[in-house]
C-alpha atoms as a PDB file:
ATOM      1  CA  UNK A   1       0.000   0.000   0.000  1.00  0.00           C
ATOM      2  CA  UNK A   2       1.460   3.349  -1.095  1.00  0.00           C
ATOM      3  CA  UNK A   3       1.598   5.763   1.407  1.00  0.00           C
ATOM      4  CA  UNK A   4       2.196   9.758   1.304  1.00  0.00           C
ATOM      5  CA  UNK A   5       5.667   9.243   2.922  1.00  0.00           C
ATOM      6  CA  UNK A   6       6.485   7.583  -0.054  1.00  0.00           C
ATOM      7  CA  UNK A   7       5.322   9.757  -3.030  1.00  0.00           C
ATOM      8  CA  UNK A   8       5.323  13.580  -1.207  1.00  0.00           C
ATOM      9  CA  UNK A   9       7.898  16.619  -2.154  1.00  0.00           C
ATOM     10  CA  UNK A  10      10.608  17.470   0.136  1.00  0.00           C
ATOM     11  CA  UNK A  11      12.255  19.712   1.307  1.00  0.00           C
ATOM     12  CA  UNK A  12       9.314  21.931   2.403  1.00  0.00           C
ATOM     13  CA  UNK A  13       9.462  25.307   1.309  1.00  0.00           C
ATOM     14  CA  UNK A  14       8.576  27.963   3.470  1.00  0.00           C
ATOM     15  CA  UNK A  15       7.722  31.228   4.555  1.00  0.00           C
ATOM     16  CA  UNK A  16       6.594  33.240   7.225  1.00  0.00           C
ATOM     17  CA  UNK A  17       3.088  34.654   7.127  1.00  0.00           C
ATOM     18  CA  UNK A  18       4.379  38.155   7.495  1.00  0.00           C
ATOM     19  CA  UNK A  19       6.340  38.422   4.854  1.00  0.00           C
ATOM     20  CA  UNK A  20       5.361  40.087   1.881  1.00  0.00           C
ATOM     21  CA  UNK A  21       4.041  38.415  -1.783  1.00  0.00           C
ATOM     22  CA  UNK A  22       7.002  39.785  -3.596  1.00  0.00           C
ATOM     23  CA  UNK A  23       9.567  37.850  -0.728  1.00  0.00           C
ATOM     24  CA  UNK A  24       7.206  34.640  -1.552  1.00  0.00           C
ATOM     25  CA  UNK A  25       7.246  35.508  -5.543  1.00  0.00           C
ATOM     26  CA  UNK A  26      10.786  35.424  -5.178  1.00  0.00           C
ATOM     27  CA  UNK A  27      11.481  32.462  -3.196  1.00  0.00           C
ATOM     28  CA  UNK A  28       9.131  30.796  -5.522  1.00  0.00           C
ATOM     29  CA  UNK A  29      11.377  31.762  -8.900  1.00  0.00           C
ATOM     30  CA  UNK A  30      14.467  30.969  -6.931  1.00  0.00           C
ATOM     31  CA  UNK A  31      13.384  27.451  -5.821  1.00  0.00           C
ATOM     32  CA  UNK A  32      11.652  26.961  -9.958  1.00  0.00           C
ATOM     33  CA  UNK A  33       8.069  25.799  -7.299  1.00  0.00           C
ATOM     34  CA  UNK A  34       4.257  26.917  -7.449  1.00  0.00           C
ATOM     35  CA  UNK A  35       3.524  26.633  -3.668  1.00  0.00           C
ATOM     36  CA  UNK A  36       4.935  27.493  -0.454  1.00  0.00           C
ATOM     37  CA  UNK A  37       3.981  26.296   3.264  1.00  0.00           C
ATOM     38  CA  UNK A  38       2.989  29.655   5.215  1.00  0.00           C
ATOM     39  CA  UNK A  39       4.537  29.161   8.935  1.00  0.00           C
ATOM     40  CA  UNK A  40       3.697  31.312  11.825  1.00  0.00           C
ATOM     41  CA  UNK A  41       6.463  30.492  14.443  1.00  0.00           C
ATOM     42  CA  UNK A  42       7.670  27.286  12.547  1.00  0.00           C
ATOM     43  CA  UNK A  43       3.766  25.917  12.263  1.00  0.00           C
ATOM     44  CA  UNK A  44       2.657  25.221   9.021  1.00  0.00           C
ATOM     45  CA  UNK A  45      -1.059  27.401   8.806  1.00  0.00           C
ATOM     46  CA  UNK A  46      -1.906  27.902   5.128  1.00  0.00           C
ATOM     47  CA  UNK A  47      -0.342  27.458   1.704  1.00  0.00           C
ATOM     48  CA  UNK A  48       0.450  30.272  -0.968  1.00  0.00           C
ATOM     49  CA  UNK A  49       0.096  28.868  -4.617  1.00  0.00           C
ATOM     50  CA  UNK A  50       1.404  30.516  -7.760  1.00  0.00           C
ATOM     51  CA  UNK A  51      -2.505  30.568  -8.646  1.00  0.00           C
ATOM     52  CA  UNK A  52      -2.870  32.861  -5.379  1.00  0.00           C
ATOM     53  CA  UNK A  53      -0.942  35.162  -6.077  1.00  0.00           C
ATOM     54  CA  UNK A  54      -2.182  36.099  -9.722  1.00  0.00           C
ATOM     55  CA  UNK A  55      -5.732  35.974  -8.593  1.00  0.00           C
ATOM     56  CA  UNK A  56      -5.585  37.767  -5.145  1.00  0.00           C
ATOM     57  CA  UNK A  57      -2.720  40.017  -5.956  1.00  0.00           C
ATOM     58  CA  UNK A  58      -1.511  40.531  -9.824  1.00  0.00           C
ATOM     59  CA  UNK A  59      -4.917  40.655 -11.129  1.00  0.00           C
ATOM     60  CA  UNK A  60      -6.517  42.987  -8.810  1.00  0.00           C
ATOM     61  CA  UNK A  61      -3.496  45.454  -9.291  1.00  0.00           C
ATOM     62  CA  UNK A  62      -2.160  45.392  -6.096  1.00  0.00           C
ATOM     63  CA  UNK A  63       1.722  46.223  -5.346  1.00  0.00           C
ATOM     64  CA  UNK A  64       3.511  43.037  -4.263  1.00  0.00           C
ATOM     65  CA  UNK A  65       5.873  44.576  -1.920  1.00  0.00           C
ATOM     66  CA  UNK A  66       2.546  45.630   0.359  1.00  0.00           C
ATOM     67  CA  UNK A  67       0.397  42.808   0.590  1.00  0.00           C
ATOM     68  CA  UNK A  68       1.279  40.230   3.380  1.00  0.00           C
ATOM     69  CA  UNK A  69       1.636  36.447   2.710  1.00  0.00           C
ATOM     70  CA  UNK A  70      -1.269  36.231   5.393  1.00  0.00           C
ATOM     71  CA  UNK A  71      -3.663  38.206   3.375  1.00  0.00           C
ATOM     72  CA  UNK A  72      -3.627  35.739   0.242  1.00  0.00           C
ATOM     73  CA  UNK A  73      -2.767  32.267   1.388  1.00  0.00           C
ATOM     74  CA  UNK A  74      -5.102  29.609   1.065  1.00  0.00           C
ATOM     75  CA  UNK A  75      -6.654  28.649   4.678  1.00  0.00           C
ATOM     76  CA  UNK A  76      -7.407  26.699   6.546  1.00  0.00           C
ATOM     77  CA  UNK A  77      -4.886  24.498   6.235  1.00  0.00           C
ATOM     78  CA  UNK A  78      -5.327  21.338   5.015  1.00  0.00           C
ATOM     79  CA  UNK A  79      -3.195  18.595   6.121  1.00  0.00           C
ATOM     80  CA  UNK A  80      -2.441  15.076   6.047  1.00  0.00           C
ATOM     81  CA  UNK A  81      -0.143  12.857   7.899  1.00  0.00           C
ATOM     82  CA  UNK A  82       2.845  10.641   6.093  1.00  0.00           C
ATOM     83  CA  UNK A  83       1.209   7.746   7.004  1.00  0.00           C
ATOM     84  CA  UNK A  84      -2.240   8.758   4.916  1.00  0.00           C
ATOM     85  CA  UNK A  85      -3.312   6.009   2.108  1.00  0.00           C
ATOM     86  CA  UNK A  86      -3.080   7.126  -1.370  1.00  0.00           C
ATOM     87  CA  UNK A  87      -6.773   6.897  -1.543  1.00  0.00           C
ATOM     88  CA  UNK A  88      -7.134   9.500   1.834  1.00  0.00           C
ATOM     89  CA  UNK A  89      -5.522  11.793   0.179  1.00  0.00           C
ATOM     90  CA  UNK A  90      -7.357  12.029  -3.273  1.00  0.00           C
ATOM     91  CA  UNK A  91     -10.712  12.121  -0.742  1.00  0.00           C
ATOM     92  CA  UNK A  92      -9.200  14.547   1.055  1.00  0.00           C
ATOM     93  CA  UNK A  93      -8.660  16.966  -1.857  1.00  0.00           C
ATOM     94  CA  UNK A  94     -11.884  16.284  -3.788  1.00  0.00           C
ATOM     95  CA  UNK A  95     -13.796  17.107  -0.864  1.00  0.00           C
ATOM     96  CA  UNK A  96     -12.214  20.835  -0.254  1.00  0.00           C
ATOM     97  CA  UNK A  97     -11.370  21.278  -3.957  1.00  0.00           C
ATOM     98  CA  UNK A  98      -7.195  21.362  -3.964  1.00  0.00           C
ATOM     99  CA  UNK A  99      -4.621  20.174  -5.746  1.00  0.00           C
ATOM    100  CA  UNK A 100      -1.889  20.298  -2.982  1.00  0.00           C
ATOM    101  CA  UNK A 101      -2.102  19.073   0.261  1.00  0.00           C
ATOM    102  CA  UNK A 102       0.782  19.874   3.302  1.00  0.00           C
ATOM    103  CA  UNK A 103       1.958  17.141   4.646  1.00  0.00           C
ATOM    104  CA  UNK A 104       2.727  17.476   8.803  1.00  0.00           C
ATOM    105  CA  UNK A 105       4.681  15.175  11.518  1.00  0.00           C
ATOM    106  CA  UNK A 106       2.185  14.730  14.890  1.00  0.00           C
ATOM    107  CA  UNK A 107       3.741  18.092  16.138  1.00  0.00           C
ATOM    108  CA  UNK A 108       2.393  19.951  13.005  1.00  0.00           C
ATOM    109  CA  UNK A 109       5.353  20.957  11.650  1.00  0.00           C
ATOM    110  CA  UNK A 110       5.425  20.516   7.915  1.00  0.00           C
ATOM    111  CA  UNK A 111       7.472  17.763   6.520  1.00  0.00           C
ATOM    112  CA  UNK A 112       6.361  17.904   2.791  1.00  0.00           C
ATOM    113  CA  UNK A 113       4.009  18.770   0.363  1.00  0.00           C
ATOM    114  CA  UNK A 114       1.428  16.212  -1.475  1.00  0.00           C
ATOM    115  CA  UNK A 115       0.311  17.690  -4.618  1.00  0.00           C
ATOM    116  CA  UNK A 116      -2.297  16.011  -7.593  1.00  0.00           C
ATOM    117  CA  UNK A 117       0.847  15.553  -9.495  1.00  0.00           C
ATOM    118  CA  UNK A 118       2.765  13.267  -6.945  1.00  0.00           C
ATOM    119  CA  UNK A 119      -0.206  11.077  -6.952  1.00  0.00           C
ATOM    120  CA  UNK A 120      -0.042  11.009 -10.981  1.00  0.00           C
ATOM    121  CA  UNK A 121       3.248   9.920 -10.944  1.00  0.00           C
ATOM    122  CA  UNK A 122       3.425   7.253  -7.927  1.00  0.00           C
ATOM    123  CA  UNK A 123       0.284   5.445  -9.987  1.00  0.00           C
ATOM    124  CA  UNK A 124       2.104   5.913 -13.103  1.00  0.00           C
ATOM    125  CA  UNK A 125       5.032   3.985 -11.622  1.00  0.00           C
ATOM    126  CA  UNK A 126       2.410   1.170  -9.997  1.00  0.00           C
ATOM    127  CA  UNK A 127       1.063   0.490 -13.284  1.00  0.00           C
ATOM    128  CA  UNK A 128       4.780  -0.356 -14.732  1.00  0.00           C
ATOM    129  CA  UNK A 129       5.379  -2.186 -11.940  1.00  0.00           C
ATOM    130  CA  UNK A 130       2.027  -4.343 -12.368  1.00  0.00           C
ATOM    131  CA  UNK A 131       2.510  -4.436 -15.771  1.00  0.00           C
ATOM    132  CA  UNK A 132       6.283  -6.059 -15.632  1.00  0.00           C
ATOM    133  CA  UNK A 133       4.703  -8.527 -13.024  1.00  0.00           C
ATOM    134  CA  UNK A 134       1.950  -9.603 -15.448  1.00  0.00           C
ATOM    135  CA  UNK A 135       4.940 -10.303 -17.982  1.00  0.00           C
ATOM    136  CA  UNK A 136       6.982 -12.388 -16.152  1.00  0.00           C
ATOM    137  CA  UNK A 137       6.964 -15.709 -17.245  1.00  0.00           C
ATOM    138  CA  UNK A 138      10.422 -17.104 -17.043  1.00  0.00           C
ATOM    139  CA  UNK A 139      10.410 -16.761 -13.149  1.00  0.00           C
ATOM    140  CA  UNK A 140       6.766 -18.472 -11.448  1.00  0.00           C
ATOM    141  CA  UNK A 141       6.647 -18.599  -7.956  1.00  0.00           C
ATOM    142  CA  UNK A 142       4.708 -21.704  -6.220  1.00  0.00           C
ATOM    143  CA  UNK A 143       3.428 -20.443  -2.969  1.00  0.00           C
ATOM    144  CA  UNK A 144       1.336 -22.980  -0.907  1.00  0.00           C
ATOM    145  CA  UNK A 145      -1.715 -20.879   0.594  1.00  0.00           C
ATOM    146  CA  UNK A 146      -0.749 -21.658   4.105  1.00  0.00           C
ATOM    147  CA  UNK A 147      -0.673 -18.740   5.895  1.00  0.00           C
ATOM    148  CA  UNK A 148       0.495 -17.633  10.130  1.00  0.00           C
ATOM    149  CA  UNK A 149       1.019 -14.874  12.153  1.00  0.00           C
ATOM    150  CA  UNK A 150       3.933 -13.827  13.767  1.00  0.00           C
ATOM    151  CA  UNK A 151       7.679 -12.584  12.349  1.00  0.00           C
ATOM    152  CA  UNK A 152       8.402 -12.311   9.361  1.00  0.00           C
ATOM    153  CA  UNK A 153      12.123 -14.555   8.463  1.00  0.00           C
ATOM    154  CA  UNK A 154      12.963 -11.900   5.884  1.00  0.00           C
ATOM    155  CA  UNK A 155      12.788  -8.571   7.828  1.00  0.00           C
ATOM    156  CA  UNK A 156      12.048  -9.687  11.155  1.00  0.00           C
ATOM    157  CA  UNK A 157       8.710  -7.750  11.045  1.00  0.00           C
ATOM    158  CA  UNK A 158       5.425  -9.031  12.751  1.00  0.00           C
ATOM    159  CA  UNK A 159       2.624  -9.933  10.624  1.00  0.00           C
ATOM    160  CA  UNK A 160      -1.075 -10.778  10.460  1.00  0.00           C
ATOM    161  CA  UNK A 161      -0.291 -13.035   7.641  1.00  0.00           C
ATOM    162  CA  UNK A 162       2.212 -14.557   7.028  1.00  0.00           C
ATOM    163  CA  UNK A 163       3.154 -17.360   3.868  1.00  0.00           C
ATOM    164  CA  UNK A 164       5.065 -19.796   3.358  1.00  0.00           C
ATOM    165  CA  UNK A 165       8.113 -19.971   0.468  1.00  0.00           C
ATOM    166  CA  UNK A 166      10.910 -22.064   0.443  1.00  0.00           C
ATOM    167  CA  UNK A 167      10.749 -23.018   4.346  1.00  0.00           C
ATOM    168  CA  UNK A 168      10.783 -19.384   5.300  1.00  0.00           C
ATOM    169  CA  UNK A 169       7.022 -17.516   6.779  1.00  0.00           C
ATOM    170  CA  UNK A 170       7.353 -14.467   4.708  1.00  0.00           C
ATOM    171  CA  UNK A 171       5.332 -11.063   5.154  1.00  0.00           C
ATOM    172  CA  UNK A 172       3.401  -9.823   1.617  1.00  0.00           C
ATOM    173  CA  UNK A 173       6.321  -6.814   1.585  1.00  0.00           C
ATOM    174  CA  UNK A 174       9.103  -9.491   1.552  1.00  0.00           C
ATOM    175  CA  UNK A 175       7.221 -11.406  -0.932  1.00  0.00           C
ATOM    176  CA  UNK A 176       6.438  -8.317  -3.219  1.00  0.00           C
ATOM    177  CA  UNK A 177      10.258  -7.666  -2.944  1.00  0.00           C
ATOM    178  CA  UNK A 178      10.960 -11.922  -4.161  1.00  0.00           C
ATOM    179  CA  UNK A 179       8.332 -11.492  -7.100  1.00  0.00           C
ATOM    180  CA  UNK A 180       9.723  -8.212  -8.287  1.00  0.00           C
ATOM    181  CA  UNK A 181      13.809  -9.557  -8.394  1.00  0.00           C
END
C-alpha cells in the first residue's frame, strides 16, 4: 500500500506569514516551485500557490511589496499525515477542492508537500510495476496458501499473515520484494 511518505515533495518550502508576496514571488522563482507552506512560528497554517498570487494580488493590481503572505494564502490548512493512504488523500482533496495538500509530523510541523501531481506519478510507476509482473513468465513462484502470524524470516517484522516460500514464513512486503527480483 502506497503511502504519502512515499510519493510527497521534500524539502518543504517555506515562509513566514508576514512576509510580503514579492519575498514569496521570489522564493518561488528561486526554488523553480508553485507553492509554499505559510509558517507562523515554525507551524505550518496555510499554503500560498502561484494561482494565489495572480488571482488575489496581480490581477486585482495590487503592489507586491505591500500585501502580506497572510492576506492571500489559502486557509485553513489542510493537512495530512505521512502515514495517509493514497486513496485518503485524493478524498481529502476532492472534498475541499485542492490540488496540494501539506503534509505534517504529529507536532504539526510541515514535513512535505502532497500535490495532484505526486499522486499522478506514484500510480504511473504502480502500473509499470504491475505491468512487468503480469509479464513475467520465465520466473513463477509456487506459494502454498498456508498462511500464520507472527515474524516475518525476511525482515524480522510481525505480521497478520504470514506465507510460506521455500521453508521461510514471509510477510506480503518481503514477498512483493521476491516477485519483483
Amino acid at each position: 500500500m502506497v503511502v504519502v511518505k512515499d510519493i510527497m515533495s521534500k524539502p518543504v518550502i517555506s515562509i513566514d506569514i508576514e512576509k510580503t508576496i514579492k519575498d514569496a514571488a521570489i522564493l518561488m522563482g528561486k526554488n523553480r516551485i508553485g507553492c509554499l507552506v505559510v509558517t507562523k512560528k515554525n507551524k505550518a497554517v496555510g499554503i500560498l500557490t502561484d494561482g494565489d498570487i495572480i488571482k488575489k494580488v496581480v490581477a486585482k493590481g495590487r503592489v507586491p511589496s505591500r500585501v502580506k503572505v497572510g492576506e492571500v494564502m489559502g486557509r485553513p490548512l489542510i493537512k495530512v499525515y505521512p502515514e495517509y493512504t493514497i486513496e485518503q488523500v485524493v478524498d481529502k482533496m476532492i472534498r475541499n477542492n485542492v490540488k496540494r495538500l501539506c503534509v505534517v509530523d504529529k507536532e504539526g510541523n510541515p514535513v512535505g508537500l502532497v500535490s495532484l501531481t505526486d499522486i499522478a506519478i506514484s500510480s504511473s510507476k504502480m502500473y509499470e510495476i504491475l505491468a512487468k509482473r503480469a509479464e513475467m513468465k520465465e520466473r513463477e513462484v509456487v506459494i502454498r496458501e498456508e498462511t500464520a502470524i507472527g515474524i516475518c524470516d525476511i525482515c524480522e517484522n510481525y505480521s497478520d499473515i504470514l506465507r510460506r516460500y521455500e521453508d521461510k514464513w514471509i510477510c506480503s512486503n518481503c514477498m512483493d520484494d521476491i516477485l519483483e527480483e
